[in-house]
Protein backbone atom coordinates (compact mmCIF):
# COMPACT_ATOMS: atom_id res chain seq x y z
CA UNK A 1 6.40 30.79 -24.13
CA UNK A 2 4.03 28.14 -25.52
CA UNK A 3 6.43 25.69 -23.48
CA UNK A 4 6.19 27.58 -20.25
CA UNK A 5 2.00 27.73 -20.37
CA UNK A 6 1.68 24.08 -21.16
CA UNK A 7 3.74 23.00 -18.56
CA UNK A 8 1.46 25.64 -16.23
CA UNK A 9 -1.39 24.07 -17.96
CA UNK A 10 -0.09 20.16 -17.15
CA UNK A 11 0.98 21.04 -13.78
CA UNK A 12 -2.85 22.46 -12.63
CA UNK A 13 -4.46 19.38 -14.20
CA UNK A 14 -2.23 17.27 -12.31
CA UNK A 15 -2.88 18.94 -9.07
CA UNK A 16 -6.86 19.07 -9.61
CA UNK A 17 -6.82 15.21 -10.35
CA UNK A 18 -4.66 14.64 -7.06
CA UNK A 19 -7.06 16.28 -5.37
CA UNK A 20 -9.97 15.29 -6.87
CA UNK A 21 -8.40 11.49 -5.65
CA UNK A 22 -8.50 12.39 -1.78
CA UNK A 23 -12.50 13.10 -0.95
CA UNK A 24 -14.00 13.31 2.83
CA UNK A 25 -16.63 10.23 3.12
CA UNK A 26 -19.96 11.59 4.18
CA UNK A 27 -21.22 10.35 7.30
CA UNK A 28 -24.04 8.19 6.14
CA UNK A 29 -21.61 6.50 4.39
CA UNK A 30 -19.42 6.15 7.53
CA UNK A 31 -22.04 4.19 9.46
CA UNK A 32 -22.24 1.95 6.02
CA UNK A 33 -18.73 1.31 5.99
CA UNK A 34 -18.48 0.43 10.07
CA UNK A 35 -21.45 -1.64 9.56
CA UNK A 36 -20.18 -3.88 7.14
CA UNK A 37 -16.84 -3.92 8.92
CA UNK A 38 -14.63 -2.37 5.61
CA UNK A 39 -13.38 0.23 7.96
CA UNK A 40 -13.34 -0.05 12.47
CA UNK A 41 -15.52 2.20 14.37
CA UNK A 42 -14.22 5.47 14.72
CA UNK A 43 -14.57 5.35 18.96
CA UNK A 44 -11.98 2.89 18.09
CA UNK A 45 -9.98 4.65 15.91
CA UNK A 46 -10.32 8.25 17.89
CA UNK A 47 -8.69 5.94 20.89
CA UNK A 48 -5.72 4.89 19.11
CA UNK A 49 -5.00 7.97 17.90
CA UNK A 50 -5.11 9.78 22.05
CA UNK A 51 -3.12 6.32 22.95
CA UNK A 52 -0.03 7.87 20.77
CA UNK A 53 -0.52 11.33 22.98
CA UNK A 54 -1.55 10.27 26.25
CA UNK A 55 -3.39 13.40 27.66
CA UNK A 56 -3.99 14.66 24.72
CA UNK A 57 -7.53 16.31 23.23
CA UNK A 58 -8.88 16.38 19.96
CA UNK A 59 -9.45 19.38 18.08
CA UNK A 60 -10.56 18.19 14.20
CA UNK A 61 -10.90 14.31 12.81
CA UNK A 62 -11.93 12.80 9.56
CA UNK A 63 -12.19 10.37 7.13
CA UNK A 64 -11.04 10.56 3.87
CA UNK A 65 -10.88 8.26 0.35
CA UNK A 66 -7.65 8.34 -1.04
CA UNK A 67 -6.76 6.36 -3.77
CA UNK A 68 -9.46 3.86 -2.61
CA UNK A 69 -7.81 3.70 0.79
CA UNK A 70 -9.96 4.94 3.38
CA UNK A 71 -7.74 7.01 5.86
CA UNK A 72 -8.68 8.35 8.88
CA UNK A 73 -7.05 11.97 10.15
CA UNK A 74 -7.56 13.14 13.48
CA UNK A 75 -5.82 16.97 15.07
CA UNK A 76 -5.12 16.63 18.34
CA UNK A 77 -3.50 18.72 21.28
CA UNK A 78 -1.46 17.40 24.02
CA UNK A 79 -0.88 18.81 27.43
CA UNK A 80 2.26 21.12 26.22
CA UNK A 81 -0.44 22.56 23.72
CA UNK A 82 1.88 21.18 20.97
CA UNK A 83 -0.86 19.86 18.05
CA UNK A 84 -0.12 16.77 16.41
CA UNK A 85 -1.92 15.01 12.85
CA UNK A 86 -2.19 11.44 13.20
CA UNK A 87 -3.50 9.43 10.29
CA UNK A 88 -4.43 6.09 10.52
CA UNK A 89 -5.46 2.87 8.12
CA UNK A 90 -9.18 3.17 8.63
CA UNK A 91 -9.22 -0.77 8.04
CA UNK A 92 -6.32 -1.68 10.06
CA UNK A 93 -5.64 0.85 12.60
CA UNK A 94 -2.18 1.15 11.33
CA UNK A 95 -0.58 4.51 12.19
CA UNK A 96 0.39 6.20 8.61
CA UNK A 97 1.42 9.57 9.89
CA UNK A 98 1.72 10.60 13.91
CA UNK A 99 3.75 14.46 12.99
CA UNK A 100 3.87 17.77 14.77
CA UNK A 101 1.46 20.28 12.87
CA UNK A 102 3.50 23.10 12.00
């Protein structure tokens, strides 16, 4: 039994610290971080992101640190009302993720 509730015990820390690694940037910092050019504007970003789903709307975006990346997320809709996540190299404008929600 002791077994069982440390491995309960190790596997809650572990998914508190992962979390605890991925944290929304507030948007004060945002307009620090386009500013200084760490991370493109997010006009720029929101565009790439509709470019993938032509048509398209968005519902819900974000940006997030994780792991010291900074990682835009955007939620959009397309015409078929079929949502899609998109996340995106805030720096870059790489595409990380472009899935269906389910």
């Amino acid at each position: 039994m002791k077994t069982l509730t440390a491995l309960f015990a190790a596997t809650a820390l572990a998914l508190s610290a992962n979390v605890a690694l991925a944290k929304d940037v507030q948007p004060d910092e945002v307009v620090k971080l386009v500013q200084s050019k760490t991370i493109q504007s997010l006009d720029e970003l929101k565009a790439k992101a509709l470019a993938k789903h032509p048509g398209a709307t968005i519902k819900d975006s974000e940006l997030e640190d994780v792991y010291g990346r900074y990682v835009y997320k955007v939620e959009l809709r397309d015409a078929q009302n079929v949502e899609w996540d998109v996340d995106m190299d805030a720096k870059t404008g790489e595409i990380l993720k472009d899935a269906q929600d389910k």
